[in-house]
Structures are given as C-alpha cells and as structure tokens.
N, C-alpha and C. Protein backbone atom coordinates (compact mmCIF):
# COMPACT_ATOMS: atom_id res chain seq x y z
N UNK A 1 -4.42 -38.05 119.99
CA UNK A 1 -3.53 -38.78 119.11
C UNK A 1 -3.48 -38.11 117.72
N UNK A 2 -4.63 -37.71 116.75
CA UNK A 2 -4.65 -37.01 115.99
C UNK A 2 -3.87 -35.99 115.79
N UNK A 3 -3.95 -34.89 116.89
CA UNK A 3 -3.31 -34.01 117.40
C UNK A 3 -1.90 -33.92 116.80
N UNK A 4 -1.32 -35.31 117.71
CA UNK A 4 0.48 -35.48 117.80
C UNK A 4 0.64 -35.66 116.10
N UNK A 5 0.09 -36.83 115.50
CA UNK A 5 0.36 -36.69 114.19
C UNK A 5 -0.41 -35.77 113.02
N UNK A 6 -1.05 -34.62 113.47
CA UNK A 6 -0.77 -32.97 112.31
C UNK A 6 0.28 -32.85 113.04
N UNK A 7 0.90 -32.46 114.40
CA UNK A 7 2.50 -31.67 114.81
C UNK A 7 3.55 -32.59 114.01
N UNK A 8 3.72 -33.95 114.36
CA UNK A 8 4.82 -34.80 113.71
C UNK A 8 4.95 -34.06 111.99
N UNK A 9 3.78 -34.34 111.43
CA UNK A 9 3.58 -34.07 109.39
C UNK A 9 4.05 -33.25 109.71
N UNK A 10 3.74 -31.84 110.12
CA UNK A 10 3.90 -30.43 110.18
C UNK A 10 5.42 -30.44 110.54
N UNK A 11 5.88 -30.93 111.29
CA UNK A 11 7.69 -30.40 111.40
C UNK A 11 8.30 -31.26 110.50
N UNK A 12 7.48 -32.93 109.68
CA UNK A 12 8.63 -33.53 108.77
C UNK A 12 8.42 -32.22 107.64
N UNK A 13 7.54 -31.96 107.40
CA UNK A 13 7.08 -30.90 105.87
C UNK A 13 8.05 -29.61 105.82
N UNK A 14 8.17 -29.35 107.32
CA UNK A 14 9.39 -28.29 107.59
C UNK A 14 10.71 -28.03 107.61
N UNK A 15 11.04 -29.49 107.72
CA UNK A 15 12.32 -29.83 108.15
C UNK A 15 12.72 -30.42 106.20
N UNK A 16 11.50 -30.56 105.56
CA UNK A 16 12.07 -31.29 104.07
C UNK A 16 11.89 -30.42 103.72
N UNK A 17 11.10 -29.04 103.87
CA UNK A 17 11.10 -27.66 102.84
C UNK A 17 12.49 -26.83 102.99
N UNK A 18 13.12 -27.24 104.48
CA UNK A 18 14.59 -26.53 104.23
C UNK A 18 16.01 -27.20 103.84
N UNK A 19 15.36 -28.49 103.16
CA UNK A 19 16.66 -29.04 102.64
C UNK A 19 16.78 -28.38 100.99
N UNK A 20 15.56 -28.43 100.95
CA UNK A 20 15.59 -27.59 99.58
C UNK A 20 15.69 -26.20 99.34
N UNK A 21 15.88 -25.70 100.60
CA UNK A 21 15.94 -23.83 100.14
C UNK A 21 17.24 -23.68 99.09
N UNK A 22 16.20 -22.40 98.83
CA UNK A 22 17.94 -21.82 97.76
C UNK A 22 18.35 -20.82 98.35
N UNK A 23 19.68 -20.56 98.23
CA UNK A 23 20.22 -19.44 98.27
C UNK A 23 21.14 -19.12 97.28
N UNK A 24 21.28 -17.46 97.46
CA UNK A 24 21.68 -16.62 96.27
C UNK A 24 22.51 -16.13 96.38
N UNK A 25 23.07 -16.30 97.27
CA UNK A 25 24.93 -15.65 97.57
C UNK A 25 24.39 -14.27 98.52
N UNK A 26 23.31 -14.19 98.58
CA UNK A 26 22.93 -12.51 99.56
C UNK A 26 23.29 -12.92 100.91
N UNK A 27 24.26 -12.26 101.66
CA UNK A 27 24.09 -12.93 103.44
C UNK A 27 24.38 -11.45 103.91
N UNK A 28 24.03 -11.23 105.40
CA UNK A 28 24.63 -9.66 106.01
C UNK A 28 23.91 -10.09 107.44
N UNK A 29 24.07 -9.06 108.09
CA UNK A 29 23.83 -8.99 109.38
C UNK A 29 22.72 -7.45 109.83
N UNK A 30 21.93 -7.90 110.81
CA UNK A 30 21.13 -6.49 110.79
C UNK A 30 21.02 -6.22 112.35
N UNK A 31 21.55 -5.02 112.26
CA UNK A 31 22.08 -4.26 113.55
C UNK A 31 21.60 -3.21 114.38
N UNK A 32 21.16 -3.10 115.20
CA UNK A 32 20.40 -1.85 116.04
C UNK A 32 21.74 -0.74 115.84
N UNK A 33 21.46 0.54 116.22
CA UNK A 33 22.76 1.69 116.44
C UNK A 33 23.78 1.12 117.05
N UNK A 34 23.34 0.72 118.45
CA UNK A 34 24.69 0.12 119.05
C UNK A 34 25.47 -0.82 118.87
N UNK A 35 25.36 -1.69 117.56
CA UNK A 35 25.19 -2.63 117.08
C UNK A 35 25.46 -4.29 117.27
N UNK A 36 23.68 -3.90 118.01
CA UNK A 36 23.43 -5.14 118.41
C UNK A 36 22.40 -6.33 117.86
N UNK A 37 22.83 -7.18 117.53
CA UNK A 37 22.00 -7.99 116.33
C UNK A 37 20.24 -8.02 116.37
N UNK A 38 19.69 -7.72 115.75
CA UNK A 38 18.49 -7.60 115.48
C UNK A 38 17.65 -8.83 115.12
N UNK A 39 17.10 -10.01 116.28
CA UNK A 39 16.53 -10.64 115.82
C UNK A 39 15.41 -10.82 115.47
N UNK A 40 14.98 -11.70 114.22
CA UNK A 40 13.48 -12.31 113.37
C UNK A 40 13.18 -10.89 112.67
N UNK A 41 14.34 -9.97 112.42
CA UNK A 41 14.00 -8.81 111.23
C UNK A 41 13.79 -9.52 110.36
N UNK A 42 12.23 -9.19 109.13
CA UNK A 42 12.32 -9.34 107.88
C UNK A 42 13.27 -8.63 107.20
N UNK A 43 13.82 -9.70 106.05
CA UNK A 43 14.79 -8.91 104.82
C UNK A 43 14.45 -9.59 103.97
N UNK A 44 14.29 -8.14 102.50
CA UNK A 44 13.48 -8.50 101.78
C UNK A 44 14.18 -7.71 100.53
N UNK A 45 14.16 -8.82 99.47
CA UNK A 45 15.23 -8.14 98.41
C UNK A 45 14.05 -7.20 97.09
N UNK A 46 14.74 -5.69 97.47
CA UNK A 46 14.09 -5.03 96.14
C UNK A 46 13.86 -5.44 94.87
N UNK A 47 12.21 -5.00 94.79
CA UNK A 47 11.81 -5.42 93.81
C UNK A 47 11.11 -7.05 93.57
N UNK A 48 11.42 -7.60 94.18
CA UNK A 48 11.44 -9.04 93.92
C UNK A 48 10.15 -9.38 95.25
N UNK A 49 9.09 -9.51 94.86
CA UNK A 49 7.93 -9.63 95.80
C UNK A 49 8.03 -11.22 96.68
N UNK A 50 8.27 -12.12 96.03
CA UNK A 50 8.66 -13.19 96.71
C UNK A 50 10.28 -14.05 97.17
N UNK A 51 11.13 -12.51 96.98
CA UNK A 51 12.13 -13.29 97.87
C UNK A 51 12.34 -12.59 99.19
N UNK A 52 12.78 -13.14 100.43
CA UNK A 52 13.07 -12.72 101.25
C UNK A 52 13.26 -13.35 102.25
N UNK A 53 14.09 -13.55 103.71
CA UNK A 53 13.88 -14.25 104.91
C UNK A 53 13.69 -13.63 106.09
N UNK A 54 14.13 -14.43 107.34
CA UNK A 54 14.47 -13.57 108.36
C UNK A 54 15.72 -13.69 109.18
N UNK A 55 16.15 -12.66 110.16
CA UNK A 55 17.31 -13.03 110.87
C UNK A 55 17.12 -14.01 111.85
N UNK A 56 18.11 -15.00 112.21
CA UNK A 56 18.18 -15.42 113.07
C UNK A 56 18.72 -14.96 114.41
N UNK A 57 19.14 -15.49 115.36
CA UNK A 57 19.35 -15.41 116.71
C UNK A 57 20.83 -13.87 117.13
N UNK A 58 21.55 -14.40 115.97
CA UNK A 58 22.46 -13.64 115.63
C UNK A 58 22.15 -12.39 114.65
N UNK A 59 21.25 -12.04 114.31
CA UNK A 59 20.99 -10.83 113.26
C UNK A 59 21.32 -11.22 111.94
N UNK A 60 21.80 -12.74 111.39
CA UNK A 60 22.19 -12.95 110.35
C UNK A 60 21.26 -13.54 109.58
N UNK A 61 21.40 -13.29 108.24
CA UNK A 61 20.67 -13.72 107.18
C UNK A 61 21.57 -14.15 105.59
C-alpha cells in the first residue's frame, strides 16, 4: 500500500511540474541522415548549463 501511494505523489508532482514548464520560443526536430525522427535525443541550448529537454516520439522538441 505504501508502495501505490510514493507512485500516485510521484506522477501528481509530475504531472504539476509540467503545467508549469516554460518555454522559450526554441522548437525543431532531430533527424537521423535519412531523416528519420530521433527519439529521447537530449537538446541542449549553448552555453546555458541548465536549459535543455528531450525529443519526443516524433523527434520534436
């Protein structure tokens, strides 16, 4: 029982940390040669040690 409620906290804490994300107007897509979407690539903006995400399912970010 313990168990179920750390998983329950753990996805409300997740699900309320992405109502608040920011974004910065940066979006693109990341592509193998043939260009085929590249998913859960890190992208990570120069210079800036703590910004960055990852792609999703689609190569987009």
């Amino acid at each position: 029982m313990k168990k179920a409620k750390v998983a329950l906290l753990s996805m409300l804490m997740l699900a309320g940390s992405s109502i608040y994300a920011q974004t910065n107007g940066i979006n693109g897509t990341v592509t193998d040669n043939t260009g085929e979407p590249i998913i859960g690539a890190s992208v990570k903006v120069k210079g800036a040690s703590n910004m960055g995400t990852v792609t999703d399912i689609d190569g987009n970010f």
